[in-house]
Each structure stands twice: as structure tokens, then as C-alpha cells.
N, C-alpha and C. Protein backbone atom coordinates (compact mmCIF):
# COMPACT_ATOMS: atom_id res chain seq x y z
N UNK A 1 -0.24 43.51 -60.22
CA UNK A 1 -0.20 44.72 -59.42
C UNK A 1 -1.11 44.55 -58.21
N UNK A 2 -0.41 44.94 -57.19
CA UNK A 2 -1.42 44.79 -55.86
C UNK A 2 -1.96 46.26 -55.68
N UNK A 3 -3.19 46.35 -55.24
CA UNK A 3 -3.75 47.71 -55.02
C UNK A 3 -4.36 47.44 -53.18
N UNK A 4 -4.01 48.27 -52.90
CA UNK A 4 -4.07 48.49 -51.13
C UNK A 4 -5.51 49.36 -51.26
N UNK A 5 -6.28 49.62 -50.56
CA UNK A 5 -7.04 49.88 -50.19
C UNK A 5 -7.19 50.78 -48.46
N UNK A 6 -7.64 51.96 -48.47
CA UNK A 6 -6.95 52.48 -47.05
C UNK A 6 -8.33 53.25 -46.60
N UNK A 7 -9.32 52.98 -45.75
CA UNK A 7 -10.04 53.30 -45.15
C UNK A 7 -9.98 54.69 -43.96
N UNK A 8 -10.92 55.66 -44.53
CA UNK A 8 -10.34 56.90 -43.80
C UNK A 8 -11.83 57.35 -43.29
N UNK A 9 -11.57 58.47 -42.21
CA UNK A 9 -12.95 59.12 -41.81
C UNK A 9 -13.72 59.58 -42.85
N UNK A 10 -13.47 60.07 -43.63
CA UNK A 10 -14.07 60.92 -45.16
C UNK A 10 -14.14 60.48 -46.64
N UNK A 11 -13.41 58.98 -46.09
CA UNK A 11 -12.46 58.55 -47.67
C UNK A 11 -12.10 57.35 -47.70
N UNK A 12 -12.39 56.80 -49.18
CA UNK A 12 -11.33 55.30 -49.32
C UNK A 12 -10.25 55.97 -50.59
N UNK A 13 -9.16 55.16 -49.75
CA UNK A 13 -8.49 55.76 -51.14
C UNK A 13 -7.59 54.59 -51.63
N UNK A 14 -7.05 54.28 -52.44
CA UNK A 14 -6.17 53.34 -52.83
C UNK A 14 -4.49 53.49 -53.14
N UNK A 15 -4.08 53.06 -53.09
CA UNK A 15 -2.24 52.86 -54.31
C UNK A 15 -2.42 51.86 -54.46
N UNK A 16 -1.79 52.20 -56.11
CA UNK A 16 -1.66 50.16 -56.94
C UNK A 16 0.29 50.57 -57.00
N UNK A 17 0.89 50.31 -56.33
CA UNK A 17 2.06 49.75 -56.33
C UNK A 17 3.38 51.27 -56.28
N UNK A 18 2.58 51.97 -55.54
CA UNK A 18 3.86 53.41 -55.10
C UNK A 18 2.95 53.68 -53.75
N UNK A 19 3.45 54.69 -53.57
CA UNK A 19 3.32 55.62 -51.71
C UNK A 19 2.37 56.43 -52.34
N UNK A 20 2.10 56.90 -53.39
CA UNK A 20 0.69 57.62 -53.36
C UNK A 20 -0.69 57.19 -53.49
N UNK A 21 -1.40 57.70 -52.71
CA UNK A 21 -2.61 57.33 -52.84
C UNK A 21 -4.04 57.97 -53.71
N UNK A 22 -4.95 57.65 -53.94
CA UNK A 22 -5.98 58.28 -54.75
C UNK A 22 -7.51 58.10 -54.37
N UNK A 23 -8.23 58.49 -54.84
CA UNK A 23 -9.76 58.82 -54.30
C UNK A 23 -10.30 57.60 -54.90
N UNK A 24 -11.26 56.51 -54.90
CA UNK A 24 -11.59 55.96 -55.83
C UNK A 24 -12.77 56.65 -56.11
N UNK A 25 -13.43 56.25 -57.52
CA UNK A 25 -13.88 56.53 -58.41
C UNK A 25 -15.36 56.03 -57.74
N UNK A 26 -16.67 57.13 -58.49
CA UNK A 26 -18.11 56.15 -58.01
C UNK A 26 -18.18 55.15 -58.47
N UNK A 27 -17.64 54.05 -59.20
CA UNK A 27 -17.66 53.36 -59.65
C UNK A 27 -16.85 52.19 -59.07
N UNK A 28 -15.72 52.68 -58.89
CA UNK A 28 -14.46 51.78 -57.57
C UNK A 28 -15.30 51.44 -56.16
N UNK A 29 -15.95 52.61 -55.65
CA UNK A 29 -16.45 53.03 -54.68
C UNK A 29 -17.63 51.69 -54.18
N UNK A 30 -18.87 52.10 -55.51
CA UNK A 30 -19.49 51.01 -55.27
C UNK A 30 -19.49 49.59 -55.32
N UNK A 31 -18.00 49.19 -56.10
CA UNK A 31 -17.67 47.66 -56.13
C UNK A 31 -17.09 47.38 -54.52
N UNK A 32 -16.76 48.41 -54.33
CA UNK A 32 -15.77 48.40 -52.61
C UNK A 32 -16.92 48.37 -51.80
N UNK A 33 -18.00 48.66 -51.83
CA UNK A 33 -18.96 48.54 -50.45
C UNK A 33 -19.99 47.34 -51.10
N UNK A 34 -19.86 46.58 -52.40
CA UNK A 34 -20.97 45.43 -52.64
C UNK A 34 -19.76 44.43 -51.70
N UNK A 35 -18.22 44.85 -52.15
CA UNK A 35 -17.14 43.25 -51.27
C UNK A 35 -17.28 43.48 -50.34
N UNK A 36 -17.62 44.62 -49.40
CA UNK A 36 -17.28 44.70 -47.74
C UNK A 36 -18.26 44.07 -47.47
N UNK A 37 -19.91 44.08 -48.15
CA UNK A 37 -20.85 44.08 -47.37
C UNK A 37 -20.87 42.46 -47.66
N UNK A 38 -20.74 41.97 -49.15
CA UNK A 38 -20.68 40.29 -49.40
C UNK A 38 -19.63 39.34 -48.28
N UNK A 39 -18.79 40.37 -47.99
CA UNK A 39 -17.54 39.77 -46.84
C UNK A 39 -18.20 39.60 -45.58
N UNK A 40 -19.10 40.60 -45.06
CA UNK A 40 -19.66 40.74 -43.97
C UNK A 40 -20.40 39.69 -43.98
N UNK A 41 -21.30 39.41 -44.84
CA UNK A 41 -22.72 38.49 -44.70
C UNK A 41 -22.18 37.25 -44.67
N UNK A 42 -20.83 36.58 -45.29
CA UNK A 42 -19.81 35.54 -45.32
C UNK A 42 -19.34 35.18 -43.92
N UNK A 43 -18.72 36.32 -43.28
CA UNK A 43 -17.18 36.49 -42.57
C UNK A 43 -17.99 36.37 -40.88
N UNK A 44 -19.07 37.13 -40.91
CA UNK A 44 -19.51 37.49 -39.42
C UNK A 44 -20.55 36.49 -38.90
N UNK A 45 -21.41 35.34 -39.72
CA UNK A 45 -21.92 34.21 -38.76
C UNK A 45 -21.01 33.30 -38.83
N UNK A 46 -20.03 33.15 -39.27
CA UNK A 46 -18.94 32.41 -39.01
C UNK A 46 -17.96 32.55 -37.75
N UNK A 47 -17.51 33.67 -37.65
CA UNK A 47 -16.98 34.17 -36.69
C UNK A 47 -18.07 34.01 -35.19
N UNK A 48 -19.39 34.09 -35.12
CA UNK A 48 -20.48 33.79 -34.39
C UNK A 48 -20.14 32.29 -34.25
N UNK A 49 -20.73 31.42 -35.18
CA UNK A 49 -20.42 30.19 -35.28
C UNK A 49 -19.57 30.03 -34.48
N UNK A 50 -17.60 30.44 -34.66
CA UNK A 50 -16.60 30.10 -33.82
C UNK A 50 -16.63 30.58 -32.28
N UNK A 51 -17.39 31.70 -31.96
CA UNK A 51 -17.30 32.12 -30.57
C UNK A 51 -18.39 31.10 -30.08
N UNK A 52 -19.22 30.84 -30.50
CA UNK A 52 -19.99 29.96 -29.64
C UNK A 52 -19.18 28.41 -29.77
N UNK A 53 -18.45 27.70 -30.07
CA UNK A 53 -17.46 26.61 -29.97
C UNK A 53 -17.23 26.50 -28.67
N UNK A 54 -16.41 27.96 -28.31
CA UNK A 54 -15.87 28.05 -27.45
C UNK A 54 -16.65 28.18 -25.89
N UNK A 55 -18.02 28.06 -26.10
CA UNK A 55 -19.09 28.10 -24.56
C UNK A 55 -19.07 26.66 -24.22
């Protein structure tokens, strides 16, 4: 099952495999901001790394 993930002004909400969506849970919630932030600390001196290639 794929679960989407949908970032809103007020809200994350998800669908695992229909058109409706749902609130996640405090518990969903805080596994969703430990991956954004582990993605970030991964994803963004890398991306640094690649823009400076290009000077």
C-alpha cells in the first residue's frame, strides 16, 4: 500500500490508496517531522555541495 502524504497550511494529512484523506495521528505526526528533518540534514549539504560544482 502506498500512503501519500499532503502538506497543508494547518495540516498533514495522508491517503493509503483512495481519494480520501485523513489527519495523522500524534504519533504519525512525530515520525513525519523526525523523516523531514533526517532528510533535511542528508538532502541540503548535498544539494550545497552540487551548487558549488557548478562555480
Amino acid at each position: 500500500m502506498t500512503t501519500r502524504y499532503d502538506v497543508r497550511p494547518n495540516a498533514v494529512v495522508k491517503s493509503q490508496g483512495s481519494n480520501t484523506y485523513e489527519a495523522l495521528t500524534d504519533d504519525e505526526l512525530r515520525n513525519f517531522l523526525a523523516a523531514v528533518l533526517m532528510y533535511q540534514q542528508k538532502v541540503v549539504p548535498e544539494l550545497r555541495r552540487m551548487a558549488n560544482l557548478g562555480r
